[in-house]
PDB file of N, CA and C in Angstrom:
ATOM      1  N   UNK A   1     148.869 -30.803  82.791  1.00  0.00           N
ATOM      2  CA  UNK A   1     149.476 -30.927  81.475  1.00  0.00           C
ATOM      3  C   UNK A   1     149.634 -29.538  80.864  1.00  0.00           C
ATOM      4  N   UNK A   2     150.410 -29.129  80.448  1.00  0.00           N
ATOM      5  CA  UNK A   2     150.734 -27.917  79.211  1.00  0.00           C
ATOM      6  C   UNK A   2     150.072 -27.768  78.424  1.00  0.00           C
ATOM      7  N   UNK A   3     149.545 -27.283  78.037  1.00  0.00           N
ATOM      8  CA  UNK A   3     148.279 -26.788  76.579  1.00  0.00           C
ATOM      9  C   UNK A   3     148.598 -25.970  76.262  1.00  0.00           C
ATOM     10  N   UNK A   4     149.390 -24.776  76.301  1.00  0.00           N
ATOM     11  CA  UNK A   4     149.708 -23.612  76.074  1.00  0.00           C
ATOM     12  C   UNK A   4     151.156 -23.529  74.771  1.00  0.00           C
ATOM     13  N   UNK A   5     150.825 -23.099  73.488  1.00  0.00           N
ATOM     14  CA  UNK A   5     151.644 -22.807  72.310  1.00  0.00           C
ATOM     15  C   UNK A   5     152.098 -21.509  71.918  1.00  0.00           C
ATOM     16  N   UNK A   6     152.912 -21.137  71.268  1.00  0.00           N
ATOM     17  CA  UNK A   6     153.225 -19.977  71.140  1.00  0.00           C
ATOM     18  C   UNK A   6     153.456 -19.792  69.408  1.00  0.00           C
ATOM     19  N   UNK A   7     152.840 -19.498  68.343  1.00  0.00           N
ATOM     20  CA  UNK A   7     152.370 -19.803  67.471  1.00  0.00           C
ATOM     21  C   UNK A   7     153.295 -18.556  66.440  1.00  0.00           C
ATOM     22  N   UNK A   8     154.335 -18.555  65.991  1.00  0.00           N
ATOM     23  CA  UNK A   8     155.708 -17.529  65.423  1.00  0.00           C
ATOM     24  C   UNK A   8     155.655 -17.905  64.030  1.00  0.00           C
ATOM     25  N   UNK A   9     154.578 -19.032  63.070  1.00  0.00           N
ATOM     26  CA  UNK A   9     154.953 -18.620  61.628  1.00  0.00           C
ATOM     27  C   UNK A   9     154.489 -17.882  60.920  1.00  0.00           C
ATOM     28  N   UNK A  10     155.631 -17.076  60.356  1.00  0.00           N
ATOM     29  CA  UNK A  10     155.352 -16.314  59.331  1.00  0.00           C
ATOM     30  C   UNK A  10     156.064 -14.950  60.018  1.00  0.00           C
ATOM     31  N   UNK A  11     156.498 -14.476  61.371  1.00  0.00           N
ATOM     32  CA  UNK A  11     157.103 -13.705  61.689  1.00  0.00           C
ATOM     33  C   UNK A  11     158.754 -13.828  61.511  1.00  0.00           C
ATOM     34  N   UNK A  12     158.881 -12.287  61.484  1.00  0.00           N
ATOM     35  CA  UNK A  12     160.805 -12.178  61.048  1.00  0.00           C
ATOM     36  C   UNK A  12     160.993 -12.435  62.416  1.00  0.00           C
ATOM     37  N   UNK A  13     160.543 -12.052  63.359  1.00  0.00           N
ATOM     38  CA  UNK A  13     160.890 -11.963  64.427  1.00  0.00           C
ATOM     39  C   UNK A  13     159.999 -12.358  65.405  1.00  0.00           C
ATOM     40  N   UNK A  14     160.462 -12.617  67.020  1.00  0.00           N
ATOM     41  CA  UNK A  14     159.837 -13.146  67.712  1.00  0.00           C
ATOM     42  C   UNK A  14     160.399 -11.935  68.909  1.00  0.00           C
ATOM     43  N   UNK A  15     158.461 -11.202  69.141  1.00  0.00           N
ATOM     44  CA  UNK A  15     158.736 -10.068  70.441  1.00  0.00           C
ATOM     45  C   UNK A  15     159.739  -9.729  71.422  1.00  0.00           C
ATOM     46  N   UNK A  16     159.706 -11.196  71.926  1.00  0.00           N
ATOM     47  CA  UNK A  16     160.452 -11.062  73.079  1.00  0.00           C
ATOM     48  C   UNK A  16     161.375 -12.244  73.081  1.00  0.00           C
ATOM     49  N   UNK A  17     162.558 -12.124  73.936  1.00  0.00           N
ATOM     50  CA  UNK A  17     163.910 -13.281  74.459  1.00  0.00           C
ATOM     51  C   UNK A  17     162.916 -14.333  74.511  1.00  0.00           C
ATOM     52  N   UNK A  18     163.334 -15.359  73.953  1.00  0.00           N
ATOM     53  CA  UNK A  18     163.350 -16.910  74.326  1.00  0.00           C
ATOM     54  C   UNK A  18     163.214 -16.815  75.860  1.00  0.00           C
ATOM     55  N   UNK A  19     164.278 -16.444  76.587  1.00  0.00           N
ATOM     56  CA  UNK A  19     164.486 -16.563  77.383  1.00  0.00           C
ATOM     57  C   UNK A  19     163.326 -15.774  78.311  1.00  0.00           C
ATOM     58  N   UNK A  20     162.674 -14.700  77.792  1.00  0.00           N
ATOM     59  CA  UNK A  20     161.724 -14.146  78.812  1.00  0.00           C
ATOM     60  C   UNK A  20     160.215 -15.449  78.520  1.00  0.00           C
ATOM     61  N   UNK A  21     160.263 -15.374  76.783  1.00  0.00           N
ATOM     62  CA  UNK A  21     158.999 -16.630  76.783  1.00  0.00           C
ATOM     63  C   UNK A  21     158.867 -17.887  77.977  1.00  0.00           C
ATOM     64  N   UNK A  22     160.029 -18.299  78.186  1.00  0.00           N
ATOM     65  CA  UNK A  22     159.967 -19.476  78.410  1.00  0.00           C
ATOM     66  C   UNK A  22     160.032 -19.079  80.455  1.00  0.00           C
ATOM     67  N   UNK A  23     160.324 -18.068  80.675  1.00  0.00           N
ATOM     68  CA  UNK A  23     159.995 -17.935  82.411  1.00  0.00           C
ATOM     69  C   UNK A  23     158.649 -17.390  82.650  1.00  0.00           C
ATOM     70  N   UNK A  24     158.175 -16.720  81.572  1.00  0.00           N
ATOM     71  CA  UNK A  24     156.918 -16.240  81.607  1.00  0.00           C
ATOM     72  C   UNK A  24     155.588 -17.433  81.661  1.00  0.00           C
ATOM     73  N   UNK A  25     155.898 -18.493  81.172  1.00  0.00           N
ATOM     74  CA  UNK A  25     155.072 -19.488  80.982  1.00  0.00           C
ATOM     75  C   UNK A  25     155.477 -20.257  81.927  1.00  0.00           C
ATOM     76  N   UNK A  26     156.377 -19.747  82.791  1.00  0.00           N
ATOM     77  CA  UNK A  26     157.004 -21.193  83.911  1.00  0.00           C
ATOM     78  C   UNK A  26     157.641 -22.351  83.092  1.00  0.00           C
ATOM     79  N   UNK A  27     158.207 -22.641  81.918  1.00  0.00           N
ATOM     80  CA  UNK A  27     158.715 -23.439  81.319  1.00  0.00           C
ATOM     81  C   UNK A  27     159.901 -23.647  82.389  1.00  0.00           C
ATOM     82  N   UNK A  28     160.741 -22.344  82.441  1.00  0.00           N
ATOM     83  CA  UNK A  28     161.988 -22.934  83.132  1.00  0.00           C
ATOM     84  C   UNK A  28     161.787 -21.593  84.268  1.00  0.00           C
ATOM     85  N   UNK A  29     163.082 -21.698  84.857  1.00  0.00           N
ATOM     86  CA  UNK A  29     163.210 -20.700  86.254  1.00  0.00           C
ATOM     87  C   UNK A  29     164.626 -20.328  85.716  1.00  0.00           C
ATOM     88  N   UNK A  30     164.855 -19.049  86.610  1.00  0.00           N
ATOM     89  CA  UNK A  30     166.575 -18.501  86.638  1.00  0.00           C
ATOM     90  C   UNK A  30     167.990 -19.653  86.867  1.00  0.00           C
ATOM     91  N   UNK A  31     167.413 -20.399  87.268  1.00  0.00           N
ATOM     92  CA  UNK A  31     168.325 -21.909  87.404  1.00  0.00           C
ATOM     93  C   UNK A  31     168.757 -22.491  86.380  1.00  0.00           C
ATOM     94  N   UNK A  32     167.544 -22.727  85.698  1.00  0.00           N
ATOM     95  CA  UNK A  32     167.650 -23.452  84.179  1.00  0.00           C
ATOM     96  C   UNK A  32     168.119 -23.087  83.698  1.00  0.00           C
ATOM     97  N   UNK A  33     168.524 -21.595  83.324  1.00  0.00           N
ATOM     98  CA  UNK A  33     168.464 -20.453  82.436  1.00  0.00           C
ATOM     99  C   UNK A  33     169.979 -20.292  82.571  1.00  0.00           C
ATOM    100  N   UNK A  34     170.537 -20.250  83.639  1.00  0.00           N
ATOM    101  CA  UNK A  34     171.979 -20.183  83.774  1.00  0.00           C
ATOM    102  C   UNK A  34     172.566 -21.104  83.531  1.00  0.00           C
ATOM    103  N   UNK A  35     172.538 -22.543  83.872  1.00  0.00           N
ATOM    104  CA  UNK A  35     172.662 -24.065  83.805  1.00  0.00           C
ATOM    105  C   UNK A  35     172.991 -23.854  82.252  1.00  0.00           C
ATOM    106  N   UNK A  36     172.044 -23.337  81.627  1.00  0.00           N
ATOM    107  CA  UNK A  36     171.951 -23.807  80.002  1.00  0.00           C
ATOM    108  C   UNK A  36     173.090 -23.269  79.668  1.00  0.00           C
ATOM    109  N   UNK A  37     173.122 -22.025  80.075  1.00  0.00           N
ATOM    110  CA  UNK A  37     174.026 -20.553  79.324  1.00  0.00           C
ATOM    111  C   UNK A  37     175.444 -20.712  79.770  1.00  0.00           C
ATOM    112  N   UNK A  38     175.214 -21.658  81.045  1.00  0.00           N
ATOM    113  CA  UNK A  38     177.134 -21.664  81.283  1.00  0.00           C
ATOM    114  C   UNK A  38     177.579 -23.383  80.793  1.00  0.00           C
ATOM    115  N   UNK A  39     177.021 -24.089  80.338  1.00  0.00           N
ATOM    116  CA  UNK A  39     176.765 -25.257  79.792  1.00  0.00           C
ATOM    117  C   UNK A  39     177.627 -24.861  78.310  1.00  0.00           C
ATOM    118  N   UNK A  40     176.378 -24.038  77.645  1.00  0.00           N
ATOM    119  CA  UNK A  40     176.568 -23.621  76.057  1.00  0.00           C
ATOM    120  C   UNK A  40     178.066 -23.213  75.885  1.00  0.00           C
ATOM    121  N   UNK A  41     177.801 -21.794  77.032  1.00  0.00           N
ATOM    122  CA  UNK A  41     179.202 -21.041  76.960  1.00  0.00           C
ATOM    123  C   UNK A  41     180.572 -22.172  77.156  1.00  0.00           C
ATOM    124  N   UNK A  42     180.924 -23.311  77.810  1.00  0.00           N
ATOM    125  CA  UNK A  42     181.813 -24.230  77.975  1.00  0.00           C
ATOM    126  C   UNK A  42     181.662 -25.150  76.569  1.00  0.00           C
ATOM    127  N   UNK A  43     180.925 -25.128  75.724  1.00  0.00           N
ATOM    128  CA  UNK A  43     180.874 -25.967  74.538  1.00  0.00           C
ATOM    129  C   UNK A  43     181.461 -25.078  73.263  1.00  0.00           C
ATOM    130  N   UNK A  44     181.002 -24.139  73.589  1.00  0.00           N
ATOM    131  CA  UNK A  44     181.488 -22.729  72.447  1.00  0.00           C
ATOM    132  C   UNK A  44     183.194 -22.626  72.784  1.00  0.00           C
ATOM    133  N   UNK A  45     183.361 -22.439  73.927  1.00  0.00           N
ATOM    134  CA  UNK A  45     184.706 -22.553  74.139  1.00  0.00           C
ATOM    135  C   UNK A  45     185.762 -23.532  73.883  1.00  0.00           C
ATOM    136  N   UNK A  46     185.217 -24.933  74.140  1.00  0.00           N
ATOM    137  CA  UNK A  46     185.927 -26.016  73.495  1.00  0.00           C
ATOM    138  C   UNK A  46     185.862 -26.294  72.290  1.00  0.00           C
ATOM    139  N   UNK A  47     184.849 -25.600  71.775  1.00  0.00           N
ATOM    140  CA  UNK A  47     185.090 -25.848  70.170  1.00  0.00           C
ATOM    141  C   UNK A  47     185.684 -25.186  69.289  1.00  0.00           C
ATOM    142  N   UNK A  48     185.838 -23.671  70.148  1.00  0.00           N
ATOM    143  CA  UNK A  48     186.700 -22.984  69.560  1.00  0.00           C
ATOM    144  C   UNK A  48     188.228 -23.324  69.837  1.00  0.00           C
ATOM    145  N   UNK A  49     188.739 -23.928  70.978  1.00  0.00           N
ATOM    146  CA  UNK A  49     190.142 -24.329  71.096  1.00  0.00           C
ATOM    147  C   UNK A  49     190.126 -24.932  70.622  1.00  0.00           C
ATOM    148  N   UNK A  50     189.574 -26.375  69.793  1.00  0.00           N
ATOM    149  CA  UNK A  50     189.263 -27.338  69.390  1.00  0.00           C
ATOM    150  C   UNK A  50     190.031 -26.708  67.685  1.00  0.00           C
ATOM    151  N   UNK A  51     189.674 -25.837  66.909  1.00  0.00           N
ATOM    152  CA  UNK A  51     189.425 -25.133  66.023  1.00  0.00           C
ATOM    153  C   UNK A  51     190.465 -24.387  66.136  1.00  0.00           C
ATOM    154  N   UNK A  52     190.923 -23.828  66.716  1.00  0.00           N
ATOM    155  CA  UNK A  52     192.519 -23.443  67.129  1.00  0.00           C
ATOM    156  C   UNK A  52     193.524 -24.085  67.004  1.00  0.00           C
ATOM    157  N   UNK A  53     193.591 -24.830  67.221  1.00  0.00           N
ATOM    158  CA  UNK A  53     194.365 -26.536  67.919  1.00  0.00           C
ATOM    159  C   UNK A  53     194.530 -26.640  66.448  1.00  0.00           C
ATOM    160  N   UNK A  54     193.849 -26.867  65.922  1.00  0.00           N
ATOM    161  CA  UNK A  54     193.673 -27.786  64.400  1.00  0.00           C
ATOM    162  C   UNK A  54     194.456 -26.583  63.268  1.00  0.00           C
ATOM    163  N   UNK A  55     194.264 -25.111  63.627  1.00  0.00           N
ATOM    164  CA  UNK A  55     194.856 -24.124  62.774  1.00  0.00           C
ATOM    165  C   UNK A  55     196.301 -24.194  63.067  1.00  0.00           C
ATOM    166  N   UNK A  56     196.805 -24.168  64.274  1.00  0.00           N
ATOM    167  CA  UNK A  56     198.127 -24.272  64.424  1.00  0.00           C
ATOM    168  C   UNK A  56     199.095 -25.177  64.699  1.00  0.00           C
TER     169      UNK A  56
END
């Protein structure tokens, strides 16, 4: 089981990438990490044509 928290209130900021937290703890691997990011990146994109579409 996971027991392990990472405890950020009250900071402006958080040390390090999300992205390094979460391989550092084995949360995810370089797989996940891309999966997510070319996932996101295809949602950002349709929403911006999406948003385009609608301006012209």
């Amino acid at each position: 089981m996971f027991n392990k928290h990472i405890d950020i209130r009250g900071a402006d900021t958080v040390p390090m990438p999300l992205e390094t937290v979460l391989k550092t703890l084995n949360i995810v691997n370089e797989t996940c990490i891309w999966d997510f990011q070319t996932n996101l990146r295809a949602h950002a994109e349709t929403a911006l044509q999406s948003i385009m579409d609608r301006e012209s």
